[in-house]
C-alpha atoms as a PDB file:
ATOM      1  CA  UNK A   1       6.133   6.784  -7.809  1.00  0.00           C
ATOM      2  CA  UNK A   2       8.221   7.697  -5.324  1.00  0.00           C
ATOM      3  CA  UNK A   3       9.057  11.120  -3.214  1.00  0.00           C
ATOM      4  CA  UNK A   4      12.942  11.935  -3.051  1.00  0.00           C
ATOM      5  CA  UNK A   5      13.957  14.014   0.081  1.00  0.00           C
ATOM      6  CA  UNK A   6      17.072  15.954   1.095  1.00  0.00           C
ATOM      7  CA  UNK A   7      18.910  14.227   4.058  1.00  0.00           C
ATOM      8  CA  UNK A   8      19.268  18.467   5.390  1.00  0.00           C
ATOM      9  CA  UNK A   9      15.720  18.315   5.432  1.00  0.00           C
ATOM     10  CA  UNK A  10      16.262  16.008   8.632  1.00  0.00           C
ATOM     11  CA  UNK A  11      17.673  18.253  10.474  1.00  0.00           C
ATOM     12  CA  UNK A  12      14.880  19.830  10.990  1.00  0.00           C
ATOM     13  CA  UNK A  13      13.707  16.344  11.833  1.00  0.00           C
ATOM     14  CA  UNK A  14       9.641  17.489  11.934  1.00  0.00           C
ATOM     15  CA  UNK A  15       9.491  18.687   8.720  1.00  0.00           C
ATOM     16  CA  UNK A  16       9.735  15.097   7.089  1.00  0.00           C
ATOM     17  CA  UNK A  17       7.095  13.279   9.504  1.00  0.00           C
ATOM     18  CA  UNK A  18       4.757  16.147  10.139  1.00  0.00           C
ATOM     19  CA  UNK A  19       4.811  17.900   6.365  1.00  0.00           C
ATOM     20  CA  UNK A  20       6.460  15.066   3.619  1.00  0.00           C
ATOM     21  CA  UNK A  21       5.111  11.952   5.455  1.00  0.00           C
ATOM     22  CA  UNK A  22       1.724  12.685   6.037  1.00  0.00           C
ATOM     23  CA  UNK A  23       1.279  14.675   3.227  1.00  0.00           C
ATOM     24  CA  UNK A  24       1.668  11.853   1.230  1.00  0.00           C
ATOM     25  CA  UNK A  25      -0.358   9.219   3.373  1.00  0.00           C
ATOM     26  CA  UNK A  26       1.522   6.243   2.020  1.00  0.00           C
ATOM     27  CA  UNK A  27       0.353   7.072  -1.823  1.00  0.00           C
ATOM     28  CA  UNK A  28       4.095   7.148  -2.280  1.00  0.00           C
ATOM     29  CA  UNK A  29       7.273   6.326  -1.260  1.00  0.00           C
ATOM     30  CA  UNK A  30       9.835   8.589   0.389  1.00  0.00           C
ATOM     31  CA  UNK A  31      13.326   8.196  -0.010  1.00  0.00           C
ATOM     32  CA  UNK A  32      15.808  10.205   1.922  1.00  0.00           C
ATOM     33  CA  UNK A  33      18.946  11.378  -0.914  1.00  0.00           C
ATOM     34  CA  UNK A  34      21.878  12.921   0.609  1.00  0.00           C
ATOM     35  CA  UNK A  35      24.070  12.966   3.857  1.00  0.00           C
ATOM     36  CA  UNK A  36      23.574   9.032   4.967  1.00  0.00           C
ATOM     37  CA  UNK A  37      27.200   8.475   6.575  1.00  0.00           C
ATOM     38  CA  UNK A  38      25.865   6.312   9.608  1.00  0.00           C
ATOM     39  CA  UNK A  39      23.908   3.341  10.389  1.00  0.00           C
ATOM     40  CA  UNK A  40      22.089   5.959  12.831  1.00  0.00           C
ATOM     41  CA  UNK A  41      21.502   8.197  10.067  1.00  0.00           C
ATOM     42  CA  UNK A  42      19.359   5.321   8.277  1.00  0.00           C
ATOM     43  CA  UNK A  43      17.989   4.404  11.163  1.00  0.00           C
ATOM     44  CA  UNK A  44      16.412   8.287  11.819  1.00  0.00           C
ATOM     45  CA  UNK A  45      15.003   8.807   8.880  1.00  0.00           C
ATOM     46  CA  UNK A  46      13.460   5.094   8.787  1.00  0.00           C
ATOM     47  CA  UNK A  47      11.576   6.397  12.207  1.00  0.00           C
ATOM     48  CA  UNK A  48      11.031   9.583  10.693  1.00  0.00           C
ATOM     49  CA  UNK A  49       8.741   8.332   7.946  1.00  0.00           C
ATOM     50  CA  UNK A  50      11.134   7.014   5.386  1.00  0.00           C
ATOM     51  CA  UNK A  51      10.382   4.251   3.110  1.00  0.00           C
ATOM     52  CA  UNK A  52      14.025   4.282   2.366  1.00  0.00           C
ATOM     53  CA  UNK A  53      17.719   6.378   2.091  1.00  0.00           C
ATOM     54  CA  UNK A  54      20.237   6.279  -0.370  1.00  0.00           C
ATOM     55  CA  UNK A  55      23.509   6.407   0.337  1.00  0.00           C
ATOM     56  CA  UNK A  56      25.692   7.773  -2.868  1.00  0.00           C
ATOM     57  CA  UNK A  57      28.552   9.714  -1.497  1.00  0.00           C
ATOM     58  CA  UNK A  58      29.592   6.898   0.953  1.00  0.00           C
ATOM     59  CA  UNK A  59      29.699   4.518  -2.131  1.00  0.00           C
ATOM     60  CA  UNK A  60      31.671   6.662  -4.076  1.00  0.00           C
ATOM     61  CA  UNK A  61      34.035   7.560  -2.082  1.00  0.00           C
ATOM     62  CA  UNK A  62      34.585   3.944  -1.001  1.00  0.00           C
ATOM     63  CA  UNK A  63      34.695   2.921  -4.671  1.00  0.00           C
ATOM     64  CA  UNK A  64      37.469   5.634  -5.455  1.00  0.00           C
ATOM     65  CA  UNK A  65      39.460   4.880  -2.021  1.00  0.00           C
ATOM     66  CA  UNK A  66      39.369   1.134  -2.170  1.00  0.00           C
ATOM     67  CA  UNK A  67      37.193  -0.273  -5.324  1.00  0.00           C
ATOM     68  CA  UNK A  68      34.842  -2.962  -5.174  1.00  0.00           C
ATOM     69  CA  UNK A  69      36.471  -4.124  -1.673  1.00  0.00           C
ATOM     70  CA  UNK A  70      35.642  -0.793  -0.259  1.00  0.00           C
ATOM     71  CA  UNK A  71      31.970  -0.683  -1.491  1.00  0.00           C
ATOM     72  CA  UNK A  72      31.742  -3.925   0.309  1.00  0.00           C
ATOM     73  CA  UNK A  73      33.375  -2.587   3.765  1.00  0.00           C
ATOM     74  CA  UNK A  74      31.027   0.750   3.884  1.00  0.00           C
ATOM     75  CA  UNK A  75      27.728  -1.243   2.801  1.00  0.00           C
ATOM     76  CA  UNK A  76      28.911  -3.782   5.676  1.00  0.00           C
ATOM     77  CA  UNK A  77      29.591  -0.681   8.308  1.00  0.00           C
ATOM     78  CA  UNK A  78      26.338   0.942   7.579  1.00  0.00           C
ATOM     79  CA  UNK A  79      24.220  -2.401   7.818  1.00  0.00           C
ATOM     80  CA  UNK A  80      25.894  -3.130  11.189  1.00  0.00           C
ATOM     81  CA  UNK A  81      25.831   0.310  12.543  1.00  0.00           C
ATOM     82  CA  UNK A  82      21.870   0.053  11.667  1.00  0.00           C
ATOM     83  CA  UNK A  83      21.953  -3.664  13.358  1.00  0.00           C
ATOM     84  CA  UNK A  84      23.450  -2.246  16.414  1.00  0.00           C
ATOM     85  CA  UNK A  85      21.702   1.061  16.878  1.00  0.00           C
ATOM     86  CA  UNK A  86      18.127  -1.135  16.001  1.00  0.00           C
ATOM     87  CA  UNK A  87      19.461  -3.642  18.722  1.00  0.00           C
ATOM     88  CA  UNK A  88      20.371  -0.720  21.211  1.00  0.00           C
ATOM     89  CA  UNK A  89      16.326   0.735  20.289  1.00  0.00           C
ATOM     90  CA  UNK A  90      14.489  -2.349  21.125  1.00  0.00           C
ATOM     91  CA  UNK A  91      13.618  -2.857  17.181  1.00  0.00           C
ATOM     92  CA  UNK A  92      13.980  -6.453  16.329  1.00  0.00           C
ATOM     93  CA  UNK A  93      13.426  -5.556  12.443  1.00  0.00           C
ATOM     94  CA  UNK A  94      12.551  -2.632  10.027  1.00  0.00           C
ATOM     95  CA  UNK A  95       9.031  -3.109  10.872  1.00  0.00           C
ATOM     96  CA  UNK A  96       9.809  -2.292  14.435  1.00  0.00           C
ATOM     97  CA  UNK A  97      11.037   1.359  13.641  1.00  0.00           C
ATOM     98  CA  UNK A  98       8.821   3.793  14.626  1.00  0.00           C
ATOM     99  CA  UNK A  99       8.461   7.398  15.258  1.00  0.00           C
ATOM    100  CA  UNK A 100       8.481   7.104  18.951  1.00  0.00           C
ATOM    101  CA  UNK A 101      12.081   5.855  18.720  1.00  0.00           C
ATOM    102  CA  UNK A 102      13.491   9.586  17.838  1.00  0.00           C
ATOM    103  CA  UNK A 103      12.601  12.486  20.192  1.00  0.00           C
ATOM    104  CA  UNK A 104      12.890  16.280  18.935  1.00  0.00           C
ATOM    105  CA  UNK A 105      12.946  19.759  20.845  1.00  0.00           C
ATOM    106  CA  UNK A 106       9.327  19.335  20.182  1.00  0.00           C
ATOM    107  CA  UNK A 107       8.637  15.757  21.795  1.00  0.00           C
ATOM    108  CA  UNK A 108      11.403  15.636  24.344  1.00  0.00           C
ATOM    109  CA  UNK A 109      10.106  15.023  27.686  1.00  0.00           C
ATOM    110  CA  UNK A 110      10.983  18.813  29.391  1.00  0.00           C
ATOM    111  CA  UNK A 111      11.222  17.452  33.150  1.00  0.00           C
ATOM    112  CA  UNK A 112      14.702  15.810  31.906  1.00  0.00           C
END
């Protein structure tokens, strides 16, 4: 079973780990559909609460651009932008990601 959520629902980035995530206590998964263009876009809503994204318009366009080549270069851009942005977060592997990598209007510290 598994619990598909809008990728606009992260902009209002509470919503999916106070309401969605917790609602659902791990019973099921949540996958994030919709607006994945960056490796720090996966990365977010991984923290966030995600058990995983999909990432449909990229791999379209790519396909239609460039065919099978192109699926190959976005799928490569998105897995090293996630590398890199996981590297830059001190998250060795998926594991690692955690909710006290993002910081919101709520959770950001205010003497900044």
């Amino acid at each position: 079973m598994l619990f598909s959520v809008s990728y606009h629902i992260l902009r209002n980035k509470r919503s999916l780990n106070d309401y969605i995530v917790k609602a659902v206590e791990g019973r099921i998964g949540v996958f994030v559909d919709g607006g994945i263009r960056r490796g720090t876009d996966v990365y977010k809503a991984l923290a966030l609460g995600a058990s995983s994204v999909f990432i449909g318009r990229a791999v379209v366009f790519s396909l239609a651009a460039e065919g099978e080549g192109g699926v190959r270069k976005v799928l490569k851009m998105l897995r090293d932008e996630l590398q890199l942005t996981m590297a830059l977060c001190g998250s060795p592997s998926l594991k690692h990601i955690s909710r006290h990598h993002i910081f919101t209007r709520t959770t950001f510290p205010s003497n900044l």
